[in-house]
Protein backbone atom coordinates (compact mmCIF):
# COMPACT_ATOMS: atom_id res chain seq x y z
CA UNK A 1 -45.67 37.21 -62.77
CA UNK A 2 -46.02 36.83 -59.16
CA UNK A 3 -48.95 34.42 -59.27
CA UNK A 4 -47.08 32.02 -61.86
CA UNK A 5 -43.63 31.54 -59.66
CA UNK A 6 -45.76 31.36 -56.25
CA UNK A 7 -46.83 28.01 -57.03
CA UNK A 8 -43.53 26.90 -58.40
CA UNK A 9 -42.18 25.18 -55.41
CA UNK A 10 -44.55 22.81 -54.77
CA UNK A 11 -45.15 21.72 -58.29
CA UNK A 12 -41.41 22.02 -59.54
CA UNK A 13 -38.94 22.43 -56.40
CA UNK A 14 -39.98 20.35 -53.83
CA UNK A 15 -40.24 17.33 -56.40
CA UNK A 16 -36.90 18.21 -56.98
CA UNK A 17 -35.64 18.65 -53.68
CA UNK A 18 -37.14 15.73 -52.50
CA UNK A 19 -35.03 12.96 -54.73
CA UNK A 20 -32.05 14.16 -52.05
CA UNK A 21 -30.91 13.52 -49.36
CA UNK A 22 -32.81 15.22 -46.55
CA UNK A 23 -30.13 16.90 -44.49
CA UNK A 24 -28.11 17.67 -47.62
CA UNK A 25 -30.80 19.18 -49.58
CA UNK A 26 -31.24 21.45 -46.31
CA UNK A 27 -27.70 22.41 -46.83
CA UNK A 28 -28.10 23.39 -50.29
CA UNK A 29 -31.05 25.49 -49.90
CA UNK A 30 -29.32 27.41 -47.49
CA UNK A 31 -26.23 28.48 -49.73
CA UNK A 32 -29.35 28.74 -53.08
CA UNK A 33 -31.48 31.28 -50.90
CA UNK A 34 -28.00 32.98 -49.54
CA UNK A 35 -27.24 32.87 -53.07
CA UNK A 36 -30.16 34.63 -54.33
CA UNK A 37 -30.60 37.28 -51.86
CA UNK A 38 -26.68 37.89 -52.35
CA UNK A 39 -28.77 39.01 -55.81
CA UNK A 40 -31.06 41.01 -54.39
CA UNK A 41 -33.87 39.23 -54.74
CA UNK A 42 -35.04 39.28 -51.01
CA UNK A 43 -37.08 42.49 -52.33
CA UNK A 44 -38.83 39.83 -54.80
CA UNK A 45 -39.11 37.35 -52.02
CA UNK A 46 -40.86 39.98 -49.61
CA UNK A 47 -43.19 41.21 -52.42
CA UNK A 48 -44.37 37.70 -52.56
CA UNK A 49 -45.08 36.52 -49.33
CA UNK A 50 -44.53 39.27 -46.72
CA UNK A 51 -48.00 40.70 -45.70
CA UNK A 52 -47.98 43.94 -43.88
CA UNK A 53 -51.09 44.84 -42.42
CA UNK A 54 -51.69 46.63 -38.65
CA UNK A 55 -53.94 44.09 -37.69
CA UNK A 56 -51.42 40.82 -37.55
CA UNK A 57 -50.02 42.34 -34.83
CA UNK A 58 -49.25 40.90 -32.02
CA UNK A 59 -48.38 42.16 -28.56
CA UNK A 60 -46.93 39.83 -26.28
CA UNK A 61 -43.92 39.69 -23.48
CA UNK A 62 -43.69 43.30 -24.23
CA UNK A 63 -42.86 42.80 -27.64
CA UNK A 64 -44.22 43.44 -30.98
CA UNK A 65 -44.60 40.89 -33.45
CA UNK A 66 -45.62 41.67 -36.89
CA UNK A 67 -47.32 39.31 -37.29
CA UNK A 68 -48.07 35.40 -35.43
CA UNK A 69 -46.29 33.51 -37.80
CA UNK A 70 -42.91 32.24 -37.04
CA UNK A 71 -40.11 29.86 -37.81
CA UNK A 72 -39.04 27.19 -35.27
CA UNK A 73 -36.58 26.11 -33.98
CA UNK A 74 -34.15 23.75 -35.84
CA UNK A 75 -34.48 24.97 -39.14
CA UNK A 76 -32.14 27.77 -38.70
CA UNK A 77 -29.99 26.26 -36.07
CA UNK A 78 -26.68 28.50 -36.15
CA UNK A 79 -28.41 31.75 -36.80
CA UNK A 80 -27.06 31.59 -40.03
CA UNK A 81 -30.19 32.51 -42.31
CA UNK A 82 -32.82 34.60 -40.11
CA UNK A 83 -32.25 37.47 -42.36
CA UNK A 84 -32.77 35.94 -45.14
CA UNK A 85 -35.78 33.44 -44.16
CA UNK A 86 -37.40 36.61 -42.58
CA UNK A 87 -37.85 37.83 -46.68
CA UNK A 88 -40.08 35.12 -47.20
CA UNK A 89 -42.84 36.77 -44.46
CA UNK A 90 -42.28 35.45 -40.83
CA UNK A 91 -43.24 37.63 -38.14
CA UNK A 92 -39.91 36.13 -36.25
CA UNK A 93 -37.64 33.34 -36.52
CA UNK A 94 -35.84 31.38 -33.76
CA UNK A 95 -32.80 30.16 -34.08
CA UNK A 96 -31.13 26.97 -32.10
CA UNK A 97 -31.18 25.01 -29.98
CA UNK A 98 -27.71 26.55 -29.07
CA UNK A 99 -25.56 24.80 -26.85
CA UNK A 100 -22.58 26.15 -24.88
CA UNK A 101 -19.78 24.08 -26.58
CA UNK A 102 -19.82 22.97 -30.20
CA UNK A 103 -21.44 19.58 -30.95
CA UNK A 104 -21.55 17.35 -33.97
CA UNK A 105 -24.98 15.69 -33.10
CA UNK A 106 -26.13 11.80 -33.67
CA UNK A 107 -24.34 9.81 -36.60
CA UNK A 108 -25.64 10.56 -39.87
CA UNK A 109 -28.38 9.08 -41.66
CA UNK A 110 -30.55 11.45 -38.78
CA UNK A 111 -33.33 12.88 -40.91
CA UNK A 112 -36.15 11.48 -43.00
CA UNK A 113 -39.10 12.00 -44.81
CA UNK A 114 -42.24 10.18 -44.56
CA UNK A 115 -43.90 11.09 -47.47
CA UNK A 116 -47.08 9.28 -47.33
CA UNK A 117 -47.67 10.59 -43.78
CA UNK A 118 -46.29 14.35 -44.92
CA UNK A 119 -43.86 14.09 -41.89
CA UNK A 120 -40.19 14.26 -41.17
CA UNK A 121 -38.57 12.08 -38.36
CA UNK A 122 -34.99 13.64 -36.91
CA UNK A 123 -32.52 12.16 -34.35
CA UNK A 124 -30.10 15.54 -34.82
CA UNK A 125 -29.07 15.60 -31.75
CA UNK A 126 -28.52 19.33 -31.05
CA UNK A 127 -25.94 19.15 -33.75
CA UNK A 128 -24.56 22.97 -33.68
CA UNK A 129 -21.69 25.32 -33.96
CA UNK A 130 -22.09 26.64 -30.13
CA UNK A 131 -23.86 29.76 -28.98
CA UNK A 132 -20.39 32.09 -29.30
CA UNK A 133 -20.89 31.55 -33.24
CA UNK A 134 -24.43 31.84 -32.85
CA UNK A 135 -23.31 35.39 -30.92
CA UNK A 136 -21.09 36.80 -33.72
CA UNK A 137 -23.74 36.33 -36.51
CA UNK A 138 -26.78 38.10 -34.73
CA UNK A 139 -24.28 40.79 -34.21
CA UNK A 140 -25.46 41.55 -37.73
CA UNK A 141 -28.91 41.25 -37.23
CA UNK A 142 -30.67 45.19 -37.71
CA UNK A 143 -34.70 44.60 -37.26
CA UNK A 144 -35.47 40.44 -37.64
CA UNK A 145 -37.49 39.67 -34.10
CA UNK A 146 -35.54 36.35 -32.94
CA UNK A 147 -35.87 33.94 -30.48
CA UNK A 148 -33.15 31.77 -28.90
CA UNK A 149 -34.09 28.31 -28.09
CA UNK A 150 -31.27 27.09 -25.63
CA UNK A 151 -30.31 23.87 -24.16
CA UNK A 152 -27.70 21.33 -22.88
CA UNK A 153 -24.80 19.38 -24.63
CA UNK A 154 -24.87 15.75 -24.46
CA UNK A 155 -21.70 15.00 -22.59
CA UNK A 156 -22.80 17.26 -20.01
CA UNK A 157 -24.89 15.50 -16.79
CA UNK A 158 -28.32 16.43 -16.24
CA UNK A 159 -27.18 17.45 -12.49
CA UNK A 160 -25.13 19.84 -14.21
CA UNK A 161 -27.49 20.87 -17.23
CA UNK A 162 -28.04 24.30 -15.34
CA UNK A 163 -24.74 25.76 -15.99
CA UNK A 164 -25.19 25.22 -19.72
CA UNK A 165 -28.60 26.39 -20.07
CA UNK A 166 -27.01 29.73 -17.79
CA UNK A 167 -24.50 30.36 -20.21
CA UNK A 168 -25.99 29.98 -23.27
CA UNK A 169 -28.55 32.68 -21.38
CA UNK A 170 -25.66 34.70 -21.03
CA UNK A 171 -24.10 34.82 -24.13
CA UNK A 172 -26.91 35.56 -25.36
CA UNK A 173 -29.03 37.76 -23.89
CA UNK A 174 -28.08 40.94 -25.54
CA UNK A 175 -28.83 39.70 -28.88
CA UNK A 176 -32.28 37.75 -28.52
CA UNK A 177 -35.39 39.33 -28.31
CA UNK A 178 -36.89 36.26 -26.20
CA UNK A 179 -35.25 32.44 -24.43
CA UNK A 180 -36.57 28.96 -25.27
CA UNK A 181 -35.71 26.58 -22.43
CA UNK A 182 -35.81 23.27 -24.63
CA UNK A 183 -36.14 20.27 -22.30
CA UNK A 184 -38.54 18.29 -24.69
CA UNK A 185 -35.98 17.11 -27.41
CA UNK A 186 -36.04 13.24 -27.91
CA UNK A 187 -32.66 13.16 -29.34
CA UNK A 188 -30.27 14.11 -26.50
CA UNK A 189 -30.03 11.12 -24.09
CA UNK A 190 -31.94 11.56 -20.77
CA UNK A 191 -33.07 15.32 -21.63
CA UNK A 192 -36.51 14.69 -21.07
CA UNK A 193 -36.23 13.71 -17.63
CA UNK A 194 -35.11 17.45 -16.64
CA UNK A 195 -38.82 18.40 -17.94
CA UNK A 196 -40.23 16.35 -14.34
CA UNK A 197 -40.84 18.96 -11.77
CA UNK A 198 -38.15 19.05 -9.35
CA UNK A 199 -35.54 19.77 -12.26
CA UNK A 200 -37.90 21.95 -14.24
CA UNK A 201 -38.33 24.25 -11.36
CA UNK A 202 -35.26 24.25 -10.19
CA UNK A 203 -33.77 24.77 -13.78
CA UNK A 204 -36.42 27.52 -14.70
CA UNK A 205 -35.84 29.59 -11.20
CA UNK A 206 -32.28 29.70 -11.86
CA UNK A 207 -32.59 31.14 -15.51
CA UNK A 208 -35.43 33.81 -14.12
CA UNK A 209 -33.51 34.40 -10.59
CA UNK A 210 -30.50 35.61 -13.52
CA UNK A 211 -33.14 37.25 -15.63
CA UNK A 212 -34.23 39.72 -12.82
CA UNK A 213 -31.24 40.98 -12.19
CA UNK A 214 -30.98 42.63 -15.18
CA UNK A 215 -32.12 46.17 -16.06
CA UNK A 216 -34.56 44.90 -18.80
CA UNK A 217 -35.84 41.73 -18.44
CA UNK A 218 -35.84 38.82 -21.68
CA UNK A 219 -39.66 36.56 -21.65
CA UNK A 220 -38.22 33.17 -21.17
CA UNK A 221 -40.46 30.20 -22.54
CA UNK A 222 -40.26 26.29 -22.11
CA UNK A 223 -40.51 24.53 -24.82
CA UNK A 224 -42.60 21.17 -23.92
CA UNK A 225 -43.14 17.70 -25.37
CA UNK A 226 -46.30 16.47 -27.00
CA UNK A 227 -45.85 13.23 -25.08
CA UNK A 228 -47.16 14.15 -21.90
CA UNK A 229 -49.56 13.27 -19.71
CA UNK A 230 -52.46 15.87 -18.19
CA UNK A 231 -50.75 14.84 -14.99
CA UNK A 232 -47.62 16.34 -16.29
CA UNK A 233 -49.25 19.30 -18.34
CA UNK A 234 -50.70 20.39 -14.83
CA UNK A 235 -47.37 20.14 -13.37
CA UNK A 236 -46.20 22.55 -16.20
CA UNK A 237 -49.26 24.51 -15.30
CA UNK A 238 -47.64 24.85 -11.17
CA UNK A 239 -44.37 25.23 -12.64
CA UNK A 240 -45.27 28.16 -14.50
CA UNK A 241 -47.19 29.68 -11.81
CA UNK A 242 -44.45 29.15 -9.80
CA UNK A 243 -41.62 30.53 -11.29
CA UNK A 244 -43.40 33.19 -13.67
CA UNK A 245 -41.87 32.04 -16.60
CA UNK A 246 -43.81 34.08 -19.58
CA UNK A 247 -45.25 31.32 -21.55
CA UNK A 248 -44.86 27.99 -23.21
CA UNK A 249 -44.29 26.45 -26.94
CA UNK A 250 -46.68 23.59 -27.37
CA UNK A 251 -45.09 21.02 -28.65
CA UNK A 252 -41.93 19.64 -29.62
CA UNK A 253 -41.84 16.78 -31.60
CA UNK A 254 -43.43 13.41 -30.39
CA UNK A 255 -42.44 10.04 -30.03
CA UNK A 256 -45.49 8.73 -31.29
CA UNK A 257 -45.91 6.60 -34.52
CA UNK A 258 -49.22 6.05 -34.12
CA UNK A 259 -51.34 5.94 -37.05
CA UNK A 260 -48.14 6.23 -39.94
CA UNK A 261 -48.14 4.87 -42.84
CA UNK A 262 -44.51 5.28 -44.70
CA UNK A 263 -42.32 3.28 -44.80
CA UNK A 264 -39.50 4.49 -42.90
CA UNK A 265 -41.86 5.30 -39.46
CA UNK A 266 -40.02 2.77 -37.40
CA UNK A 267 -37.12 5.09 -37.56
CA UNK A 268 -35.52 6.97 -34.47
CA UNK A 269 -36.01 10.22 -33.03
CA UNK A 270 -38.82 12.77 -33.17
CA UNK A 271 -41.30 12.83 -35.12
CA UNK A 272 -42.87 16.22 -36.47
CA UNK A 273 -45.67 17.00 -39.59
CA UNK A 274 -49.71 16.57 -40.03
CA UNK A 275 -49.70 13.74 -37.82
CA UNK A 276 -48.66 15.59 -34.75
CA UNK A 277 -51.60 18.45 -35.50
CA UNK A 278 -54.20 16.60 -33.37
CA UNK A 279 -51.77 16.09 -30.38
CA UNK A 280 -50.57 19.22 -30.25
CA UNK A 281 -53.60 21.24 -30.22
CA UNK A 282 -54.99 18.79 -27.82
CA UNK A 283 -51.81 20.08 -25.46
CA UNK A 284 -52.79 23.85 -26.33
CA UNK A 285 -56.16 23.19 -25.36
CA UNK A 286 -55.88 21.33 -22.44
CA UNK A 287 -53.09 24.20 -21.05
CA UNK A 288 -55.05 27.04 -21.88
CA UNK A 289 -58.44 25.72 -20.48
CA UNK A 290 -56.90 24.23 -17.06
CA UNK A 291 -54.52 27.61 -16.57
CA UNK A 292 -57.60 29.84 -17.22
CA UNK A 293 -55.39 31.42 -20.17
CA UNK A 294 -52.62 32.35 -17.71
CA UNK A 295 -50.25 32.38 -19.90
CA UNK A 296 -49.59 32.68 -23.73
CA UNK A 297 -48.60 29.57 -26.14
CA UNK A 298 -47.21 29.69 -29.27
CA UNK A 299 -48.32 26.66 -31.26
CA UNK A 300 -46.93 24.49 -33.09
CA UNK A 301 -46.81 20.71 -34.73
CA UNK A 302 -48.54 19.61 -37.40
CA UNK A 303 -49.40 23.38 -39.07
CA UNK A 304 -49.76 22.56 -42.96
CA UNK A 305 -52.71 24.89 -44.20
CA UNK A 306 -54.17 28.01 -42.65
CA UNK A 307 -56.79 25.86 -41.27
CA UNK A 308 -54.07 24.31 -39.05
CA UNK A 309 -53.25 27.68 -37.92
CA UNK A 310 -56.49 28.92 -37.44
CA UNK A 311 -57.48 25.87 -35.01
CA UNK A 312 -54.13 26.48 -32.93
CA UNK A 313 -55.42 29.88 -32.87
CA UNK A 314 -58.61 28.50 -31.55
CA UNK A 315 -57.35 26.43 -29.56
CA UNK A 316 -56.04 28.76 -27.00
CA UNK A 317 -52.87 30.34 -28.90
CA UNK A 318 -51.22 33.47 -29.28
CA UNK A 319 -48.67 32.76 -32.19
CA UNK A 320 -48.20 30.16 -34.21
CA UNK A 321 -44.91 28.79 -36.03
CA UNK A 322 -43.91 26.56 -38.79
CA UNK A 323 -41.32 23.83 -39.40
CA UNK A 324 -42.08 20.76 -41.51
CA UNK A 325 -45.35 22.16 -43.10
CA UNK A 326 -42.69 24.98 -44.48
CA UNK A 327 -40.38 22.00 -45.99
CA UNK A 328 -43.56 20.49 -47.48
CA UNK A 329 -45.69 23.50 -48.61
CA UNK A 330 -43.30 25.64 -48.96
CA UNK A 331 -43.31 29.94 -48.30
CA UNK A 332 -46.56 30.38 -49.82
CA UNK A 333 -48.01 28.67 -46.62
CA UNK A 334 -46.67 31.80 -44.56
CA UNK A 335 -48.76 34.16 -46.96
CA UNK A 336 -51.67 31.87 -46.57
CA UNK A 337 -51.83 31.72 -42.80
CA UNK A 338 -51.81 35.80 -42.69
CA UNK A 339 -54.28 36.12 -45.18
CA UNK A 340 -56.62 33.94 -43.35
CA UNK A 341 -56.52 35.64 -40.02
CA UNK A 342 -57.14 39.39 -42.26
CA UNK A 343 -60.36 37.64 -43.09
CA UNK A 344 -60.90 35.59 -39.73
């Protein structure tokens, strides 16, 4: 039974899904898999694609993963599904980026598919409900190991971007099992520009000068662009070094539309799926080789088979996690990751 509904989403869902709107179909399968596991069907769910097995274990920051595949951020912005997307077999899930005050995000249309290229292009916009709603739902949360990926709102100057990122640290903290300082977005206006190195450091002290003061520390992470140069990437290198920040996700999404094919690739925003693969192993590569393997990475951009994992892996990182290769190959890919790495 199992093996016949496994392959049903690519062959009969996604076909499906994909006549839709993009951001509404997103919608929807939120309330369908709410829906379902309001059924109690997240047993079903986890007999299909959670695989338990001592050895996909991962120690890192002090914490245990079970196993190095997550979800990233922006699919479960709000906190509103980790539960639930856990079922389907993610070692963790991360949830934002949170911002202190509610924000609607960029004008819609704001997400598309490019098919041909199996990539997604968003200008979102850190369109979210604010971390104190994000708070009250992970309240809930009993044993799902969750990130929070925190940044600024876009009426707030970058001078004063610090505050926000402090008190979305705060609010927080107690229910998080690790930070994501997300600088790297191409969607908020002038966010990048806090990723230079005066900022950075400045911005990254701050969170870990707060960090240290309390009785158990949270690993904070900064969540980097594909975009930059090795110039940069050795700044990130200092900056790390610097302020002992516990590790960085490599990479956001790019900027890049180099080498698409679809249709739609002139369209705003960032640009995530197979095409970013390349790039962002390149950036794990290049980070782990110059640092000596100072510090972990979690990879991620362009992961659509367990090959793509497996060369991340290679590559010089700890964990890997998935975004648009989930949208286009669905939960099965989750399964197929872990079982490649039990016979790595």
């Amino acid at each position: 039974m199992l093996q016949i509904l496994q392959p049903m989403y690519k062959a009969i869902a996604r076909p499906i899904f994909f006549l839709f709107d993009p951001e509404k179909i997103h919608h929807f399968t939120f309330s369908f898999i709410r829906f379902l596991s309001s059924l109690g069907l997240g047993g079903l769910f986890r007999s299909m694609y959670l695989v338990k097995n001592k050895k996909l274990e991962r120690e890192l920051f002090g914490l245990t993963f079970p196993n190095p595949v997550g979800l990233a951020a922006g699919f479960d912005k709000d906190a509103k599904l980790y539960k639930e997307l856990s079922d389907f077999g993610f070692g963790f899930i991360e949830i934002g980026t949170v911002t202190p005050k509610p924000q609607a995000g960029n004008p819609k249309k704001r997400l598309f598919r490019l098919k041909e290229d199996s990539a997604i292009v968003n200008r979102m916009g850190f369109n979210n409900g604010g971390v104190s709603e994000a708070v009250e739902r992970l309240k809930k949360n009993q044993n799902v190991l969750i990130g929070g990926n925190i940044g600024k709102n876009k009426v707030t100057p970058n001078e004063d971007a610090v505050d926000d990122y402090v008190i979305c640290f705060d609010a927080l903290f107690d229910h998080v099992d690790y930070f994501v300082v997300n600088v790297s977005s191409p969607n908020t206006p002038n966010l990048r520009e806090l990723q230079d190195k005066e900022p950075l450091t400045k911005l990254l002290q701050t969170l870990q000068n707060n960090n240290n003061t309390r009785p158990a520390r949270k690993p904070i992470l900064l969540k980097i662009a594909p975009d930059l140069s090795n110039e940069q990437l050795l700044d990130i290198i200092d900056i790390v070094s610097e302020t002992k920040i516990d590790g960085i996700i490599a990479t956001n999404t790019t900027i890049s539309r180099d080498g698409l094919t679809s249709e739609n690739k002139k369209e705003m925003g960032g640009m995530s799926g197979k095409p970013l693969g390349k790039r962002s192993t390149e950036v794990i590569r290049f980070l782990s080789e110059k640092s000596n393997k100072a510090f972990p990475i979690i990879g991620v951009g362009g992961i659509h088979s367990a090959d793509d994992a497996l060369e991340k892996l290679a590559a010089g990182a700890s964990l890997v996690q998935l975004y648009t290769g989930f949208i286009y190959e669905g939960p099965q890919l989750v399964k197929d990751i872990n079982k490649a790495l039990l016979k790595d």
